[in-house]
PDB file of N, CA and C in Angstrom:
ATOM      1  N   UNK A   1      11.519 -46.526  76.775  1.00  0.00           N
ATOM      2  CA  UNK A   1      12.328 -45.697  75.908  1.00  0.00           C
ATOM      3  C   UNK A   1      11.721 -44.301  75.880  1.00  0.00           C
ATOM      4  N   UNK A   2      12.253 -43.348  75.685  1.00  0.00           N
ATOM      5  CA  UNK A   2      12.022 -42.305  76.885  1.00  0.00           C
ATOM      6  C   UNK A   2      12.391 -41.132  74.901  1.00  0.00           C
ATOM      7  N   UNK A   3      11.494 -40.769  74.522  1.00  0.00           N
ATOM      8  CA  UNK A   3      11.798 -39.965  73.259  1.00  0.00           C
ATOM      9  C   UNK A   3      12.121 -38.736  73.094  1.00  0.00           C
ATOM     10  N   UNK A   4      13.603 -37.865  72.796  1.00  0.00           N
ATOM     11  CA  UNK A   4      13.429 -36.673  72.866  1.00  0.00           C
ATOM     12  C   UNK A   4      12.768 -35.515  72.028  1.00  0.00           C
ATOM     13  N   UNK A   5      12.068 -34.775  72.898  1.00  0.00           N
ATOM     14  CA  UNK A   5      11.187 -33.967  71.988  1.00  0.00           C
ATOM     15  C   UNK A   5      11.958 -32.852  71.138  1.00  0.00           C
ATOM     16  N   UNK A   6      13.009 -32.362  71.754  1.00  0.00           N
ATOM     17  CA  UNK A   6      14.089 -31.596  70.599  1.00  0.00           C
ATOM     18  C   UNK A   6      14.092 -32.374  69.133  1.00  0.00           C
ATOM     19  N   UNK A   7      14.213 -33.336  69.089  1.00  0.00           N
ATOM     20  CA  UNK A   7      14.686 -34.361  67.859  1.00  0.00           C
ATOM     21  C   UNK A   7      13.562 -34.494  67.135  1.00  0.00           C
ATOM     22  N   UNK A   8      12.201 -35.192  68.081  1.00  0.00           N
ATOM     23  CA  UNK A   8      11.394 -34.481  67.218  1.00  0.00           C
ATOM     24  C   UNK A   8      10.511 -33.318  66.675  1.00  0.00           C
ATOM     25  N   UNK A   9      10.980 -32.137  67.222  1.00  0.00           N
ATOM     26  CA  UNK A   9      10.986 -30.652  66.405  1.00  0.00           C
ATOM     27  C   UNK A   9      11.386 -30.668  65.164  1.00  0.00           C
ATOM     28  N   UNK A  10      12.574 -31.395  65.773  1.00  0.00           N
ATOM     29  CA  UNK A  10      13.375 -30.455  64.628  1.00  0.00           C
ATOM     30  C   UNK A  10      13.299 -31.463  63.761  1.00  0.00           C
ATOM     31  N   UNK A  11      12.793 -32.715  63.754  1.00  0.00           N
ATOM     32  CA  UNK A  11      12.435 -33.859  62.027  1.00  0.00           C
ATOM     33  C   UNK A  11      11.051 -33.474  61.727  1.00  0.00           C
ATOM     34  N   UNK A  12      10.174 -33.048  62.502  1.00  0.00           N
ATOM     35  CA  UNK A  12       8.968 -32.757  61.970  1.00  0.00           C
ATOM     36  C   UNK A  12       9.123 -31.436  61.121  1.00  0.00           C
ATOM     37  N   UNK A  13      10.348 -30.489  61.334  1.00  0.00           N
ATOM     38  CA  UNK A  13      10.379 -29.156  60.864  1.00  0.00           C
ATOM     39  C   UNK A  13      10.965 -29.621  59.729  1.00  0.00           C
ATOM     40  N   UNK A  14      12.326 -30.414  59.967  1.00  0.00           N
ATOM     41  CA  UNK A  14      12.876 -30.416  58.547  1.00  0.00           C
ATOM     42  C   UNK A  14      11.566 -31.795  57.543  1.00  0.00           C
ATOM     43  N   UNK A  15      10.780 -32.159  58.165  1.00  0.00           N
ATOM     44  CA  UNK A  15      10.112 -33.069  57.293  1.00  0.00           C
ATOM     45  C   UNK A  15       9.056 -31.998  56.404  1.00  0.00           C
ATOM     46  N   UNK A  16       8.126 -30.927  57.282  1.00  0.00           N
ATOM     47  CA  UNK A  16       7.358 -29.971  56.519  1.00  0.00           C
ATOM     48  C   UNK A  16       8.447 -28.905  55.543  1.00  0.00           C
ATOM     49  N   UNK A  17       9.656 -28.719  55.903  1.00  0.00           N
ATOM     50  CA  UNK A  17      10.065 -28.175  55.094  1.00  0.00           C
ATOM     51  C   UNK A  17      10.717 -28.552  53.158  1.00  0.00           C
ATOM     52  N   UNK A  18      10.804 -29.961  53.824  1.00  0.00           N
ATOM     53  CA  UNK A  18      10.926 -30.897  52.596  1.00  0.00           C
ATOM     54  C   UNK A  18       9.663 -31.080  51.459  1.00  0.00           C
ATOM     55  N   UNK A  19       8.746 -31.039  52.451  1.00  0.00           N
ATOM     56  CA  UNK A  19       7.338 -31.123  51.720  1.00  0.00           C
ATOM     57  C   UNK A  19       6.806 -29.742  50.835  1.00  0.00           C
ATOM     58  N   UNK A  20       6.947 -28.773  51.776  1.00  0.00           N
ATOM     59  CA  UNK A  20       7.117 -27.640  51.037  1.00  0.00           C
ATOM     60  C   UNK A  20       7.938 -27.623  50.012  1.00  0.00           C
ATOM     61  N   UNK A  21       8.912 -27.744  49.996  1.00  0.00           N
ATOM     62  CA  UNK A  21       9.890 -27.342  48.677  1.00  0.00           C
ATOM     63  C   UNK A  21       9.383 -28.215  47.383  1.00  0.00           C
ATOM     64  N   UNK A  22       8.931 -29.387  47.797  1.00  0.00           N
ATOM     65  CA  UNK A  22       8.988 -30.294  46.904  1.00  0.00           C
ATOM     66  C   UNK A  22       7.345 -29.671  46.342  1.00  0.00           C
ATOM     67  N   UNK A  23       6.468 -29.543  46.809  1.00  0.00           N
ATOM     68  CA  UNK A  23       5.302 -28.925  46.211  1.00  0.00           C
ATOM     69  C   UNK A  23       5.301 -27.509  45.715  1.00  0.00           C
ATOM     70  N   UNK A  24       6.508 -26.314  46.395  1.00  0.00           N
ATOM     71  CA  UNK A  24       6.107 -25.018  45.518  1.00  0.00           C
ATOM     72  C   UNK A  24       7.880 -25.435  44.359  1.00  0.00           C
ATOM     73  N   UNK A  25       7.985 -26.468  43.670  1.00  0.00           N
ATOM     74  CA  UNK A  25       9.499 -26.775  43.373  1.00  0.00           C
ATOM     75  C   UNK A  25       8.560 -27.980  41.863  1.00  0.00           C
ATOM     76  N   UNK A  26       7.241 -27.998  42.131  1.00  0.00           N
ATOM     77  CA  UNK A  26       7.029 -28.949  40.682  1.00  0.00           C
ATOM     78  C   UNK A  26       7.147 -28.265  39.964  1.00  0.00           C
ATOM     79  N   UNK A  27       6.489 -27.007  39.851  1.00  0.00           N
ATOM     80  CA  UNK A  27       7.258 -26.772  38.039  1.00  0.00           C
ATOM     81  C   UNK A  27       8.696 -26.803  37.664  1.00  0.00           C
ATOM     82  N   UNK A  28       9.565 -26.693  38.384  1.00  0.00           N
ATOM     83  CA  UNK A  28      10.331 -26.154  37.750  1.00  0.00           C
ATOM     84  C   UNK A  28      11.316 -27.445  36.923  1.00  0.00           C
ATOM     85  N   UNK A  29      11.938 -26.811  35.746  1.00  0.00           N
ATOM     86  CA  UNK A  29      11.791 -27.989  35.601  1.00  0.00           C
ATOM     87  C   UNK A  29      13.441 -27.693  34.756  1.00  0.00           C
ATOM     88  N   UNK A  30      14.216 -26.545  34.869  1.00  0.00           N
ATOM     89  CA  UNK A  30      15.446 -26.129  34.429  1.00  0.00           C
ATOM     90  C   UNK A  30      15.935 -25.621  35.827  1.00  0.00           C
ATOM     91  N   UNK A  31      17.400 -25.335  35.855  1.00  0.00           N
ATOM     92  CA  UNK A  31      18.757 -24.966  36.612  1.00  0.00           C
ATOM     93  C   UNK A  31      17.885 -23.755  36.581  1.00  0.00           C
ATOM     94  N   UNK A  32      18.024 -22.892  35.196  1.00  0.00           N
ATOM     95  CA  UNK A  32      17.631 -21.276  34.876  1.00  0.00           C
ATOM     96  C   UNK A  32      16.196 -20.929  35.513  1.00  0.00           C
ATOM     97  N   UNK A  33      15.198 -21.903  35.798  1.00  0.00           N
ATOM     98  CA  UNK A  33      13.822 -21.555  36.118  1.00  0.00           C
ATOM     99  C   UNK A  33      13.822 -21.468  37.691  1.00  0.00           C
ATOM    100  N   UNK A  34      15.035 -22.020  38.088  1.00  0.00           N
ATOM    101  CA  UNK A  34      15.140 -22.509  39.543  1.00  0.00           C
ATOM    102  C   UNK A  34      16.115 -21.087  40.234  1.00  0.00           C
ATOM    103  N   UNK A  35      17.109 -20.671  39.632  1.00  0.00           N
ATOM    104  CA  UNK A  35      17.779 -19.930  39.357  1.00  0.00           C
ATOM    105  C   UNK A  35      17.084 -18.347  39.443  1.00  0.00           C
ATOM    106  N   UNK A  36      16.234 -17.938  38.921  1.00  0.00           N
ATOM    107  CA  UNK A  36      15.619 -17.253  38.678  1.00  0.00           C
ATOM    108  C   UNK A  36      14.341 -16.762  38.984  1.00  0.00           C
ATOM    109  N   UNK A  37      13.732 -17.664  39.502  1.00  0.00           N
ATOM    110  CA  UNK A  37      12.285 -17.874  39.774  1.00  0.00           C
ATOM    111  C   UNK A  37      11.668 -17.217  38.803  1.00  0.00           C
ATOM    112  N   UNK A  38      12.022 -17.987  37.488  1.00  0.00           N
ATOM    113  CA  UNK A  38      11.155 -17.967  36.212  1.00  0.00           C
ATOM    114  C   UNK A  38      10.427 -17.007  36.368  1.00  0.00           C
ATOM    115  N   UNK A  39      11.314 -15.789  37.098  1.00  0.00           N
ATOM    116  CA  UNK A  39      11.408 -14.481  36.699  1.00  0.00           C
ATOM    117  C   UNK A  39       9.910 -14.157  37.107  1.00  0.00           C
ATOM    118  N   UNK A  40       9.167 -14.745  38.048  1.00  0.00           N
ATOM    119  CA  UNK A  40       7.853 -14.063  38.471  1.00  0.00           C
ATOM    120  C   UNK A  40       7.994 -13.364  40.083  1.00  0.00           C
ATOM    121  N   UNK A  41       8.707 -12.423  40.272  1.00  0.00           N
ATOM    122  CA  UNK A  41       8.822 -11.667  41.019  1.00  0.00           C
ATOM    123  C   UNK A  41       8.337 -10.174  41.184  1.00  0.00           C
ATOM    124  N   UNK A  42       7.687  -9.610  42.294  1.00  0.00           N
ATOM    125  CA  UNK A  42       7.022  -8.707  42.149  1.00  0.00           C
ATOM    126  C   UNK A  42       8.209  -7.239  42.624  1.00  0.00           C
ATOM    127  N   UNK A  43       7.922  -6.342  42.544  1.00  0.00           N
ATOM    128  CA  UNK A  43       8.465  -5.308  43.043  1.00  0.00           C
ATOM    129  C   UNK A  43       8.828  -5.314  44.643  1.00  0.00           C
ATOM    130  N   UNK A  44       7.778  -5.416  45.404  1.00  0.00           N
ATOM    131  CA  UNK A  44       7.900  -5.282  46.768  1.00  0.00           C
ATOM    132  C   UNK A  44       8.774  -6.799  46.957  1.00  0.00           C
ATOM    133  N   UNK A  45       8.579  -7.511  46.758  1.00  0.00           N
ATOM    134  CA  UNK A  45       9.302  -9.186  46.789  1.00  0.00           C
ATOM    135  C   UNK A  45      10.861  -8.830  46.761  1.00  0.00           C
ATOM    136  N   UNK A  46      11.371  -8.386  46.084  1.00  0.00           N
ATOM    137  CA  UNK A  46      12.582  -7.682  45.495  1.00  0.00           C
ATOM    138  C   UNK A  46      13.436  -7.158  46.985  1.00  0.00           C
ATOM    139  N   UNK A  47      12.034  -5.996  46.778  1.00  0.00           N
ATOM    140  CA  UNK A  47      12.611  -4.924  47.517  1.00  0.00           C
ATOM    141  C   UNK A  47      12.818  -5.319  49.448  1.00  0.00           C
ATOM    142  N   UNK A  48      11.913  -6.131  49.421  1.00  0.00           N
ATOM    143  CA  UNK A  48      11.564  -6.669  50.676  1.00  0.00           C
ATOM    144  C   UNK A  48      12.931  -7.407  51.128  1.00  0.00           C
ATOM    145  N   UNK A  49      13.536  -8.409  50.056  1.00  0.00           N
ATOM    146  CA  UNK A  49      14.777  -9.779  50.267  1.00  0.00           C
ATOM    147  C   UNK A  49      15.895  -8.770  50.358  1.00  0.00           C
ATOM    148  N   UNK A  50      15.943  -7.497  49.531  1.00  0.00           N
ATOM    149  CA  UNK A  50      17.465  -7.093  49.151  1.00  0.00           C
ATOM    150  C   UNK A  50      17.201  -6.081  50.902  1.00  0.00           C
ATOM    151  N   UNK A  51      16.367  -5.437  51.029  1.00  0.00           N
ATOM    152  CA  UNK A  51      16.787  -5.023  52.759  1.00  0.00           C
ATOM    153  C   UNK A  51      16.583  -5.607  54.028  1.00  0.00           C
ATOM    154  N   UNK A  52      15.673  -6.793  53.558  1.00  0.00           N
ATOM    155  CA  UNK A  52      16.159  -7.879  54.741  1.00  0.00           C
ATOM    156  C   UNK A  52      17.927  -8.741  54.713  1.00  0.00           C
ATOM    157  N   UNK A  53      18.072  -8.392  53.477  1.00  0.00           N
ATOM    158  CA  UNK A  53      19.611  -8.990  53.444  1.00  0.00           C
ATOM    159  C   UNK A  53      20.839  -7.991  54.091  1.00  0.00           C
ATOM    160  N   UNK A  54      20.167  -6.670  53.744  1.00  0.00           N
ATOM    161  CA  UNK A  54      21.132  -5.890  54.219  1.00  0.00           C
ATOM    162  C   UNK A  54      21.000  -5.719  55.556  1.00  0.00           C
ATOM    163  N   UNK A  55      19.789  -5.201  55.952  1.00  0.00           N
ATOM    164  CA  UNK A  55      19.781  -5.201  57.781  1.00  0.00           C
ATOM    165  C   UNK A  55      20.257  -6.249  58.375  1.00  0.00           C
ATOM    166  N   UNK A  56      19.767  -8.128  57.998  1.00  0.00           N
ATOM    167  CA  UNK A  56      21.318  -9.099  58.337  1.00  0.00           C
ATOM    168  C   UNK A  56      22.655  -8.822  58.302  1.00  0.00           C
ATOM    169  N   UNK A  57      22.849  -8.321  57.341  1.00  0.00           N
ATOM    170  CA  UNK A  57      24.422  -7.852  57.084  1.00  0.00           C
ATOM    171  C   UNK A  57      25.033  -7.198  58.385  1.00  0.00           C
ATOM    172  N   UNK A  58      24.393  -5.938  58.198  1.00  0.00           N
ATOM    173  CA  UNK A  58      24.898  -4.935  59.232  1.00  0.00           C
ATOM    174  C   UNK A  58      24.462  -5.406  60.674  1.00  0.00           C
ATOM    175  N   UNK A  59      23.506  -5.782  60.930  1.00  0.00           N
ATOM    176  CA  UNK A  59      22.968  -6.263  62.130  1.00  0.00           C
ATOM    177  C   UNK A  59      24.302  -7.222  62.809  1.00  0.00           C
ATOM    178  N   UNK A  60      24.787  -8.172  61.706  1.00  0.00           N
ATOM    179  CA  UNK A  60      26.043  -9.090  61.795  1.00  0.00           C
ATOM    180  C   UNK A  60      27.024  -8.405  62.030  1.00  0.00           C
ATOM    181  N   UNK A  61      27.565  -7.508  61.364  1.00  0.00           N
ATOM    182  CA  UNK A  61      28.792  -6.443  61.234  1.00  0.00           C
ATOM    183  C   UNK A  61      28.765  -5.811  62.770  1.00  0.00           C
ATOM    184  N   UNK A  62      27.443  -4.961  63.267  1.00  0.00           N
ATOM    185  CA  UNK A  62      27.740  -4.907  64.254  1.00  0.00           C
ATOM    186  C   UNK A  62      28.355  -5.612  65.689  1.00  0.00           C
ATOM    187  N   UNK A  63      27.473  -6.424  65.724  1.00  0.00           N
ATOM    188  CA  UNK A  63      27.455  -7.918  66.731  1.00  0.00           C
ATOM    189  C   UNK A  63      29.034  -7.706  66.674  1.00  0.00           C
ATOM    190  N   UNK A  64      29.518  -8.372  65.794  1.00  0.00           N
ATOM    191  CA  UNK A  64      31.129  -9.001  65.698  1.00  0.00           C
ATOM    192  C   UNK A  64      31.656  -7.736  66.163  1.00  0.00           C
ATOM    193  N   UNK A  65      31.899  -6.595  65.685  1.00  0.00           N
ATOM    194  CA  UNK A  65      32.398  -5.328  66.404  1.00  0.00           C
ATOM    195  C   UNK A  65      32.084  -4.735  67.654  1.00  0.00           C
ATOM    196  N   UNK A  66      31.124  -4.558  67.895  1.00  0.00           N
ATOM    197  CA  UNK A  66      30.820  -4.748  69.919  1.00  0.00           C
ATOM    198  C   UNK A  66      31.658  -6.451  70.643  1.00  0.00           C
ATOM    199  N   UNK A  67      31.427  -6.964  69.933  1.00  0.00           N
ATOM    200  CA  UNK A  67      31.861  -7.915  70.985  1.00  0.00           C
ATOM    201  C   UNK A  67      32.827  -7.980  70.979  1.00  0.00           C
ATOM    202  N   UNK A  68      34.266  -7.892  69.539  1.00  0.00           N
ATOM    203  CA  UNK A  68      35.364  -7.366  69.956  1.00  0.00           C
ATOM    204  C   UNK A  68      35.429  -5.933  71.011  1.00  0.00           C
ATOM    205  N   UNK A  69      35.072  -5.179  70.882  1.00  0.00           N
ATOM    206  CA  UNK A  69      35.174  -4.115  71.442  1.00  0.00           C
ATOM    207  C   UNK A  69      34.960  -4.353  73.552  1.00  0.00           C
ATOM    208  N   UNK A  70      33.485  -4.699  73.257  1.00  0.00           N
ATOM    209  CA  UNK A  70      33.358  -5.364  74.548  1.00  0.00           C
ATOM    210  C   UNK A  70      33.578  -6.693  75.203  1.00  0.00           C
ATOM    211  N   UNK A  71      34.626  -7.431  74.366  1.00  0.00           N
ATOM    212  CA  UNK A  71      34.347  -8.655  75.156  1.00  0.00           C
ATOM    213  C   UNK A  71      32.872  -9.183  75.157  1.00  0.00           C
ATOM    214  N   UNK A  72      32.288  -9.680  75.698  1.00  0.00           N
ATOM    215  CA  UNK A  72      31.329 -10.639  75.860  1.00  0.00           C
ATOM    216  C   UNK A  72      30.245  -9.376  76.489  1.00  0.00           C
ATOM    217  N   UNK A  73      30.044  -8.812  76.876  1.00  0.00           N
ATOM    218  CA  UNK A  73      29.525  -8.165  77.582  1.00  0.00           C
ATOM    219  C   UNK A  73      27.885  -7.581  76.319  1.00  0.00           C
ATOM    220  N   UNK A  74      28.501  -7.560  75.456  1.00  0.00           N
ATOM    221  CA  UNK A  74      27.691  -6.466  74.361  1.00  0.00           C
ATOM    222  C   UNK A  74      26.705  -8.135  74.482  1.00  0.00           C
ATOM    223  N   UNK A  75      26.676  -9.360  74.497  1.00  0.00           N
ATOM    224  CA  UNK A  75      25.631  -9.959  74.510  1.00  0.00           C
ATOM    225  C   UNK A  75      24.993 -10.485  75.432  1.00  0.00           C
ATOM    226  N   UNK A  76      24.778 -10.130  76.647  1.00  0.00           N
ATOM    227  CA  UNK A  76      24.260  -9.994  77.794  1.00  0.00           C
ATOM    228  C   UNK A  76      23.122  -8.884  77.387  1.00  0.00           C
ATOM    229  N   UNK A  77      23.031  -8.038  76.665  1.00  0.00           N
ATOM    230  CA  UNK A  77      21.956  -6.687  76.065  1.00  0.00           C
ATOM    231  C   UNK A  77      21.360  -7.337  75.007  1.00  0.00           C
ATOM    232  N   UNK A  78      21.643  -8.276  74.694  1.00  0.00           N
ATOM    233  CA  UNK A  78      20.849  -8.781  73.553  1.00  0.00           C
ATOM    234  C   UNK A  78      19.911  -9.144  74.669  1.00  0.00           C
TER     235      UNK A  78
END
């Protein structure tokens, strides 16, 4: 029996990622604390998520508009 190693990547990844959550996830112990991250967030933390969200955004926005534009071609340059 011959095991594929894709399959296990990706259960060992989703297994450490389970483990993680579940250890930085004991305190919490409300919807609102979970919700919020019981509000212990730093400045740069903030600032860091809200322009990594936006450069996704636009990074996305573009993509979809070159590739209408070009057909398939605009991801061949990726």
């Amino acid at each position: 029996m011959q095991v594929d190693v894709d399959i296990v990547i990706i259960s060992a990844f989703l297994v450490v990622n389970l483990i993680a959550g579940f250890y930085s996830g004991r305190g919490i112990k409300t919807i609102k604390e979970y919700a919020v991250g019981d509000r212990n967030f730093g400045t740069a933390t903030i600032a860091a998520t809200i322009i990594a969200t936006w450069i996704s955004g636009s990074f996305f926005t573009v993509c979809i508009s070159q590739t209408y534009k070009r057909v398939y071609g605009f991801f061949l340059l990726l």
